[in-house]
N, C-alpha and C. Protein backbone atom coordinates (compact mmCIF):
# COMPACT_ATOMS: atom_id res chain seq x y z
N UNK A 1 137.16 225.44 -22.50
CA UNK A 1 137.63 225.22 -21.14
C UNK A 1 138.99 224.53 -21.18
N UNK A 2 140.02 225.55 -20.48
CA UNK A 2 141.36 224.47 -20.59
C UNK A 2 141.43 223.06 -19.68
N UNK A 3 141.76 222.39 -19.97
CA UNK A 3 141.96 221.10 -19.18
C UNK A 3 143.07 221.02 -18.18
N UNK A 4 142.24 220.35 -17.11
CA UNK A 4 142.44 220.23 -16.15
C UNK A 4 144.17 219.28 -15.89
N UNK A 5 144.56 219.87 -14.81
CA UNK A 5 145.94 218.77 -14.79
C UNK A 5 145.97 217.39 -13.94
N UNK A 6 146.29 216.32 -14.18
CA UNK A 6 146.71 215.26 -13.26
C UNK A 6 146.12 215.54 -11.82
N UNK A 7 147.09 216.71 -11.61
CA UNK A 7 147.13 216.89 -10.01
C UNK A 7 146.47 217.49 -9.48
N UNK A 8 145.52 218.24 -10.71
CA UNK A 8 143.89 218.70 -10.33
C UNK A 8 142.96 218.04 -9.91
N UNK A 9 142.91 217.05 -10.94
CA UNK A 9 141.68 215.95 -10.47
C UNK A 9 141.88 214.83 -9.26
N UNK A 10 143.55 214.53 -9.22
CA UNK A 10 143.88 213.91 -8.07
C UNK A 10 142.98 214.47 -6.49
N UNK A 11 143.50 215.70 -6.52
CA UNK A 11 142.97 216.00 -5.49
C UNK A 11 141.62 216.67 -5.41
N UNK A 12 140.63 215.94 -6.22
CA UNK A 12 139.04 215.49 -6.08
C UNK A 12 138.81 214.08 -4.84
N UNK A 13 138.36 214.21 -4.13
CA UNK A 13 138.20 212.86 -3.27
C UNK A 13 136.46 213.39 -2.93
N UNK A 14 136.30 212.30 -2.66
CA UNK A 14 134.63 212.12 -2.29
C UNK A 14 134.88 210.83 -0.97
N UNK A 15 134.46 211.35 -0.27
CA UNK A 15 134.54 210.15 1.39
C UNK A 15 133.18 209.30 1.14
N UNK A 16 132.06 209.63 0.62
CA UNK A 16 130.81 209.18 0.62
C UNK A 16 131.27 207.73 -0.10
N UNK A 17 131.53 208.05 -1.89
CA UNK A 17 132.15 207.15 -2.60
C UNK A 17 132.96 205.90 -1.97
N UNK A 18 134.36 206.90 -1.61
CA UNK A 18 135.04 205.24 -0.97
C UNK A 18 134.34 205.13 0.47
N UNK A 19 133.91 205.07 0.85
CA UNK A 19 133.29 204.18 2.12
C UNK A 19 132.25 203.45 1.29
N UNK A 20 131.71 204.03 1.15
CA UNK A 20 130.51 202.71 0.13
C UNK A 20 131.27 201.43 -0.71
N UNK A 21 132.25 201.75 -1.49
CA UNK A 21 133.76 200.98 -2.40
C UNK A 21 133.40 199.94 -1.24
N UNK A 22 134.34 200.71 -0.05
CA UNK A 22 134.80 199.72 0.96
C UNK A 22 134.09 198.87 1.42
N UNK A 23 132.53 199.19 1.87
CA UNK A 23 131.63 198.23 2.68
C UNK A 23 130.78 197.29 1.13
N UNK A 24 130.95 197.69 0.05
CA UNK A 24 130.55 196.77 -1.07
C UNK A 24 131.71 195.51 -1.30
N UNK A 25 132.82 196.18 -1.31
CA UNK A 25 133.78 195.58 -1.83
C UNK A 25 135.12 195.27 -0.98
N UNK A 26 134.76 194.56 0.39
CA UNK A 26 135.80 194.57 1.43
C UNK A 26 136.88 193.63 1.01
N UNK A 27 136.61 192.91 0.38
CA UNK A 27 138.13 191.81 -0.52
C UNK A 27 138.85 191.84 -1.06
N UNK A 28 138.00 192.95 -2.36
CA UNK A 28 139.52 193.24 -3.25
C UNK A 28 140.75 194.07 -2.57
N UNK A 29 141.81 194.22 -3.57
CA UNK A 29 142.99 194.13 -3.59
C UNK A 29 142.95 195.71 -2.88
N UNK A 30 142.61 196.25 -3.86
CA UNK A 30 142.56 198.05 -3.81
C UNK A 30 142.22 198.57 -2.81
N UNK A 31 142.76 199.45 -1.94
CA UNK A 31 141.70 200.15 -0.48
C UNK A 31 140.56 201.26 -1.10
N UNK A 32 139.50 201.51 -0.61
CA UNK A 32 139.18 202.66 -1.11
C UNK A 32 139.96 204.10 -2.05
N UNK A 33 140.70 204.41 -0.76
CA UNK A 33 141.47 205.44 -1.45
C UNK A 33 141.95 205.21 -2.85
N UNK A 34 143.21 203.96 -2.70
CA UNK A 34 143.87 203.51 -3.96
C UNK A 34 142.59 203.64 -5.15
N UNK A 35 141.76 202.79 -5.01
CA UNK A 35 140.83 202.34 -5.85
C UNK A 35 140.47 204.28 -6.59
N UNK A 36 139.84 204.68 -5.77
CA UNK A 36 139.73 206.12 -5.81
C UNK A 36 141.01 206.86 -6.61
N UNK A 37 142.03 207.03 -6.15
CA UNK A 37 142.95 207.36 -7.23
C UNK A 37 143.50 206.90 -8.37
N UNK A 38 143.31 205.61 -8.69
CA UNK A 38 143.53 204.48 -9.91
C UNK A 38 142.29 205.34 -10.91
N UNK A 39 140.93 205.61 -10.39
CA UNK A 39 140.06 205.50 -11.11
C UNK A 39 139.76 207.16 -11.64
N UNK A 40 140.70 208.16 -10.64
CA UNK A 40 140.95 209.27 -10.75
C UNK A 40 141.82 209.17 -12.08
N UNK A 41 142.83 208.74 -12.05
CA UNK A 41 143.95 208.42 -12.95
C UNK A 41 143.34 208.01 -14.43
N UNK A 42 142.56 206.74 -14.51
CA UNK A 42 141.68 206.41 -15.65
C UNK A 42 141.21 207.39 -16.26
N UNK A 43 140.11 208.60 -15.69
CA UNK A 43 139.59 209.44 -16.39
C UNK A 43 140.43 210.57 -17.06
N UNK A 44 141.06 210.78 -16.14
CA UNK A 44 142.20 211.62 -16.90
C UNK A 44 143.02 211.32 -18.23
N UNK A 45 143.35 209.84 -17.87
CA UNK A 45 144.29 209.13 -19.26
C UNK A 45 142.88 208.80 -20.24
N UNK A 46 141.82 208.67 -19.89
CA UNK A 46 140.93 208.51 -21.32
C UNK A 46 140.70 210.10 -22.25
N UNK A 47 140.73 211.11 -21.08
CA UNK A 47 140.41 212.71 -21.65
C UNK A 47 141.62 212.85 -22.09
N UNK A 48 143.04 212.43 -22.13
CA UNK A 48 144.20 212.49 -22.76
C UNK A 48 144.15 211.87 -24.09
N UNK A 49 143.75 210.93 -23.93
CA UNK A 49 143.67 210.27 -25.39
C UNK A 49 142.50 210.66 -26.13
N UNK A 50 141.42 210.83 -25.78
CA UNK A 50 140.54 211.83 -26.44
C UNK A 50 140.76 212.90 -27.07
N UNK A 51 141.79 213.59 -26.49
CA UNK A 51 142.10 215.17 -26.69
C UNK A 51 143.49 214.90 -27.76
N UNK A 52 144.14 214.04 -27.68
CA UNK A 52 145.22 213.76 -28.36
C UNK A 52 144.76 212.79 -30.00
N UNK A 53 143.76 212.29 -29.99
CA UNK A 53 143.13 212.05 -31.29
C UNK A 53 142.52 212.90 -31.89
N UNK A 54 142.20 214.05 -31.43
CA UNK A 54 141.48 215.32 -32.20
C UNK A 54 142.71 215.81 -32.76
N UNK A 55 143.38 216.07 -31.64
CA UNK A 55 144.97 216.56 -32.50
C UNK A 55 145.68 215.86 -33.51
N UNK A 56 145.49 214.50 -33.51
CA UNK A 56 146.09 213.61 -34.16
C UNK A 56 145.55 212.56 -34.80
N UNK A 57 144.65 212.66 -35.69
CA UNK A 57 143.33 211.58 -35.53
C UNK A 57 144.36 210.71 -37.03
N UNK A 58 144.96 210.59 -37.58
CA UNK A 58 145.58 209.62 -38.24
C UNK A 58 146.65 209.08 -37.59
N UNK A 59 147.44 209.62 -36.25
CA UNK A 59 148.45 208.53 -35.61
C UNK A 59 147.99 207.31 -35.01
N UNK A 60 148.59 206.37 -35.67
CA UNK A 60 148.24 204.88 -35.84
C UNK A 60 148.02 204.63 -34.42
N UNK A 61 149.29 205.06 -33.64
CA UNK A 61 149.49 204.61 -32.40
C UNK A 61 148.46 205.04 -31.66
N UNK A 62 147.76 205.91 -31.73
CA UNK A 62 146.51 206.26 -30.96
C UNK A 62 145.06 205.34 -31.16
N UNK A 63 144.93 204.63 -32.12
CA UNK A 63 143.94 203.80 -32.50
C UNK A 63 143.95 202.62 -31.43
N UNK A 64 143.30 202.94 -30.68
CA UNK A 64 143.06 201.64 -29.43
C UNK A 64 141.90 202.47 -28.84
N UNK A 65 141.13 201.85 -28.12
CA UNK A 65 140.04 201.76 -27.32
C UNK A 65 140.85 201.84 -25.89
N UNK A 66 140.18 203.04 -25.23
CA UNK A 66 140.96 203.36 -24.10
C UNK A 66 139.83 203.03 -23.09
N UNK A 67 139.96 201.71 -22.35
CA UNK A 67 139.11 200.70 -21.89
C UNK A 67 139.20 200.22 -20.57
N UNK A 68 138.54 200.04 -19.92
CA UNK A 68 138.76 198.67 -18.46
C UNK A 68 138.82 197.60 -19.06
N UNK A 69 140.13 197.19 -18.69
CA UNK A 69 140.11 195.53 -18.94
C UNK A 69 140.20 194.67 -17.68
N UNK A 70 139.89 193.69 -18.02
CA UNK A 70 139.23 192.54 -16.90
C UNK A 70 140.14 192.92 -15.29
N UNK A 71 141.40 192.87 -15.73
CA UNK A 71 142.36 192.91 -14.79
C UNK A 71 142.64 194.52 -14.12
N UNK A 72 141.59 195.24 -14.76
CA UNK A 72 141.29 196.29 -14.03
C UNK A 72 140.09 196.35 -13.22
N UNK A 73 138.97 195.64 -12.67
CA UNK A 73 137.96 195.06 -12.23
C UNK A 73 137.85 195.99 -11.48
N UNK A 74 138.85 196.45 -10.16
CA UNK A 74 138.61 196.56 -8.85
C UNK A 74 138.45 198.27 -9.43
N UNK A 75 139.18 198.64 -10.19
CA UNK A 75 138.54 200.28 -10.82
C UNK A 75 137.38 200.52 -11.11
N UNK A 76 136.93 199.78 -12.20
CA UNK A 76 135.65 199.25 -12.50
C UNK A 76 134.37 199.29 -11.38
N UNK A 77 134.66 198.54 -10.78
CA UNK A 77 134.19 198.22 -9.12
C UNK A 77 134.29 199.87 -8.39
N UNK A 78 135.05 200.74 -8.50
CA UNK A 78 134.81 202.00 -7.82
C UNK A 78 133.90 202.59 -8.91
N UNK A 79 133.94 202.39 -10.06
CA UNK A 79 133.33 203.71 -11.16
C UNK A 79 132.08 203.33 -11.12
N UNK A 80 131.83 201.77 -10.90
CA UNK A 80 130.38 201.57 -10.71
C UNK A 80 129.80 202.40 -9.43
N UNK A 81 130.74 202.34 -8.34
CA UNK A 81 130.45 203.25 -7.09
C UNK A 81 130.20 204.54 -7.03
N UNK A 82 130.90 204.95 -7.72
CA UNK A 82 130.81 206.47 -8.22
C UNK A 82 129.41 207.18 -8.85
N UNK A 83 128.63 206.20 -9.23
CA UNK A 83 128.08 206.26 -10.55
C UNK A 83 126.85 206.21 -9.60
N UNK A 84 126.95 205.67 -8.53
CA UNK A 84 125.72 205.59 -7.70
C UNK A 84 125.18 207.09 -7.13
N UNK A 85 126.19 207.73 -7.12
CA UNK A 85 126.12 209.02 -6.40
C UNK A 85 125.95 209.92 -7.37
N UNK A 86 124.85 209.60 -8.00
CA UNK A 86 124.70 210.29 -9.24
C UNK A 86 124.73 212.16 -9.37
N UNK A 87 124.35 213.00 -9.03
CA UNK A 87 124.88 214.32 -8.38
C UNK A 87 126.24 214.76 -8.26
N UNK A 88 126.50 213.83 -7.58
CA UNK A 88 128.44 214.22 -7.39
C UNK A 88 129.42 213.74 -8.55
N UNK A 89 128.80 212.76 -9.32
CA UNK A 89 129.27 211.89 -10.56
C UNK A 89 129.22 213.08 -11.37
N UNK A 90 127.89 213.50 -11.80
CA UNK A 90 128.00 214.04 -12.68
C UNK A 90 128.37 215.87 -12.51
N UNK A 91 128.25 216.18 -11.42
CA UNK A 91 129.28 217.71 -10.88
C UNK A 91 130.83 217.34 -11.18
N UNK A 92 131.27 215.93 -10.62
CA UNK A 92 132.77 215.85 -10.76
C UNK A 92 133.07 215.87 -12.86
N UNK A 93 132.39 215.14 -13.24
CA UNK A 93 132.46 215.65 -14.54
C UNK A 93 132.45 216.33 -15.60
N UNK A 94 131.42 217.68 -15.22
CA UNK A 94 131.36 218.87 -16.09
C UNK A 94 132.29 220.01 -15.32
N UNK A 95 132.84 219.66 -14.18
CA UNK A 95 133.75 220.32 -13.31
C UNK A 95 135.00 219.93 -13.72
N UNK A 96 135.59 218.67 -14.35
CA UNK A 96 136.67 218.41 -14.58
C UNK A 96 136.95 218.15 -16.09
N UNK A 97 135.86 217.85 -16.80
CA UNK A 97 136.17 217.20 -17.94
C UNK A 97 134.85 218.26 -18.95
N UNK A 98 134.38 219.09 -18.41
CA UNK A 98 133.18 219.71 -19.03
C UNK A 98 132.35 218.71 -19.90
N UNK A 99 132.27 217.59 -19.69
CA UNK A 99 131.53 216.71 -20.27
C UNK A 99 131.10 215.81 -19.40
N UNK A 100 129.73 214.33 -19.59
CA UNK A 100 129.60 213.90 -18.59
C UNK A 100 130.21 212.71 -19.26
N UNK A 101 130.76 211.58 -18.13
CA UNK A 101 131.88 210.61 -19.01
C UNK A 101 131.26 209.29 -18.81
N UNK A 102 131.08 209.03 -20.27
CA UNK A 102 129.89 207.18 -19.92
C UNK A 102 130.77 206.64 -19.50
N UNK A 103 130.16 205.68 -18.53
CA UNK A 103 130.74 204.20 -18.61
C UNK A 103 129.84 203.29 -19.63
N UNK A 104 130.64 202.83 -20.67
CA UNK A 104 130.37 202.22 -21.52
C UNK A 104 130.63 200.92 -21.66
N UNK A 105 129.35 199.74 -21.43
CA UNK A 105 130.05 198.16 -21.48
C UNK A 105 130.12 198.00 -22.73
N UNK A 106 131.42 196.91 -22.93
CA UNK A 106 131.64 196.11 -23.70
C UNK A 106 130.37 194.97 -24.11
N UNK A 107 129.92 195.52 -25.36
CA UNK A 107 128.64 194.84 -25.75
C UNK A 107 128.88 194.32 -27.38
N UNK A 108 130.27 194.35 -27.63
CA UNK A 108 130.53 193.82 -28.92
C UNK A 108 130.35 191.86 -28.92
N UNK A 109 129.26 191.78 -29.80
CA UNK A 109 129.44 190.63 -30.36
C UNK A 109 130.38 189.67 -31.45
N UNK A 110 130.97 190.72 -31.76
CA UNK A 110 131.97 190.34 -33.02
C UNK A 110 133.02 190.31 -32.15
N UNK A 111 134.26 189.31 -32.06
CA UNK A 111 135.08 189.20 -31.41
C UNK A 111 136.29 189.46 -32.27
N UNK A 112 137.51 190.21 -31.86
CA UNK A 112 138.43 190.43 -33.03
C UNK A 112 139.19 189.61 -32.50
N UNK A 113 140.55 189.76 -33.42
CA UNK A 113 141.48 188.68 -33.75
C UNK A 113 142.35 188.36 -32.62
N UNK A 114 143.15 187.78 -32.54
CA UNK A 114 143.90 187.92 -31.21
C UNK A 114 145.25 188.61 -31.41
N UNK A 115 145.78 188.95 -32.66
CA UNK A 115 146.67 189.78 -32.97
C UNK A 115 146.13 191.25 -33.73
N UNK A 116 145.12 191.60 -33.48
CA UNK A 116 144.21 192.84 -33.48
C UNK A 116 144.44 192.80 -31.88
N UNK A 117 143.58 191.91 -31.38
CA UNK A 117 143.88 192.74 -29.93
C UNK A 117 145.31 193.11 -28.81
N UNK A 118 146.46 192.09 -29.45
CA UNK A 118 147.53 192.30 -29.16
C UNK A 118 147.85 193.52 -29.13
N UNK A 119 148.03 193.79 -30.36
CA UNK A 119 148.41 195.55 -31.05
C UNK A 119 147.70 196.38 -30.80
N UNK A 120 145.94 196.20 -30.36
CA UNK A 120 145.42 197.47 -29.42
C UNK A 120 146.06 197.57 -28.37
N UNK A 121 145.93 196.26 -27.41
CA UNK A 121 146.82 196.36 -26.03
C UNK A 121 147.65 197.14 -26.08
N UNK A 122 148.89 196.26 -26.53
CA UNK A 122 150.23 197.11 -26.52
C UNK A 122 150.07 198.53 -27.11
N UNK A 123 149.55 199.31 -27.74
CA UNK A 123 149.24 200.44 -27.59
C UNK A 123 148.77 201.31 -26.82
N UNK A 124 147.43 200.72 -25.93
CA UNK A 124 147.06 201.68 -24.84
C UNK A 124 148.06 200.74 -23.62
N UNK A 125 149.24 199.79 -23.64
CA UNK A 125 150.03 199.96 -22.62
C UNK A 125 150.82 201.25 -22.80
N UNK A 126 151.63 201.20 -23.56
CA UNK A 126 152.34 202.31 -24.27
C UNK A 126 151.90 203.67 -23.65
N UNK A 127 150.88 203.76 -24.05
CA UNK A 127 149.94 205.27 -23.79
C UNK A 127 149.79 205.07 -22.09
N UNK A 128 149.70 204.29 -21.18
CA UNK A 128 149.60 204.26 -20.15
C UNK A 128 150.92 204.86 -19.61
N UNK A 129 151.83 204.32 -20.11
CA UNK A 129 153.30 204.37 -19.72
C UNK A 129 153.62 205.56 -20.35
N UNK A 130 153.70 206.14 -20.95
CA UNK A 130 153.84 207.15 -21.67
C UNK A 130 153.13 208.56 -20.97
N UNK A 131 152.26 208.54 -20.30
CA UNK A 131 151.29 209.19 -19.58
C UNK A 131 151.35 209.66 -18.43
N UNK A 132 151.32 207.95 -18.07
CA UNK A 132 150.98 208.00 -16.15
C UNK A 132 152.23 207.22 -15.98
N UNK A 133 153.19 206.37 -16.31
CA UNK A 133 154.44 205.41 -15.81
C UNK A 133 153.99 204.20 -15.96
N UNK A 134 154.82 203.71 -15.24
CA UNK A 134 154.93 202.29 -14.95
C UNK A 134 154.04 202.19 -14.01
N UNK A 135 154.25 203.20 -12.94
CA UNK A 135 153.57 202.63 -11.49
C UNK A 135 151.71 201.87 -11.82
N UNK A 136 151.45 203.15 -12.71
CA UNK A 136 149.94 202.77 -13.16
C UNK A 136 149.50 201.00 -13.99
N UNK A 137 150.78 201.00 -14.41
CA UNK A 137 150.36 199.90 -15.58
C UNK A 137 150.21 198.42 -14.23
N UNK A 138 151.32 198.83 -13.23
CA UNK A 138 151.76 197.68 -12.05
C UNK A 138 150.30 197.78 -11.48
N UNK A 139 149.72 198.60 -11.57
CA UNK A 139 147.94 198.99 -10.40
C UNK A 139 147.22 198.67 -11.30
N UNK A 140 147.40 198.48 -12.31
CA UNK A 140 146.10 198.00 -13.04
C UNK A 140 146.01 196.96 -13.66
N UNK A 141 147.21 196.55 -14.20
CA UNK A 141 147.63 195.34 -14.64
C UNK A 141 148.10 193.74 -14.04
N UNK A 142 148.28 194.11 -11.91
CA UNK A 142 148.79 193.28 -11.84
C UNK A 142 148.10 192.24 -11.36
């Protein structure tokens, strides 16, 4: 199955999803929508880097864990939403990504270094920017 573009999956929206976002989560930063396209954006840049380590599975620069981090919460916070609607979760996934896509917690007990995790970071920033821009790194990072 060829893969899907950016501006394919962009224009996937589910109304069920963000209204639920919204009435769970009326504080954070993100509106539904936003939240909804940030998290549109995520899946796409993880099936990028997926697909780009098969091609490339010894470029260094690809060795990072393509992850939610803390300061991505309010994404997080939609994918958990998403995830509720289990039917449409998993149609939007074998429809876009022909696979179904875990959300996977962070359940490592071993904590790495702090210049291990530097150099993952700055790698999947890189790959963010490299990808999706700046604009993404400012929506998820700020």
């Amino acid at each position: 199955m060829a893969a899907h573009s950016l501006s394919a999956v962009l224009k996937y929206k589910n109304n069920h999803v963000i209204r639920r976002y919204e009435k769970d989560y009326p504080h954070n930063r993100l509106s539904g929508d936003a939240a909804f396209i940030e998290l549109m954006k995520f899946f796409w840049l993880a099936q990028q880097h997926k697909n780009a380590k098969k091609i490339n599975p010894d470029n260094k620069e690809l060795k990072f864990i393509c992850a939610i981090y803390p300061e991505m919460s309010e994404i997080d916070d939609m994918w958990h939403t998403f995830l509720l609607f289990t039917k449409d979760y998993m149609s939007f996934c074998k429809i876009y990504f022909d696979d179904y896509v875990h959300h996977v917690p962070n359940v490592e007990e071993e904590a790495i270094n702090e210049a291990q995790f530097k150099d993952d970071l700055t790698k999947y920033l890189s790959f963010i920017y490299d990808v999706l821009g700046e604009e993404a790194i400012i929506n998820w990072f700020e």
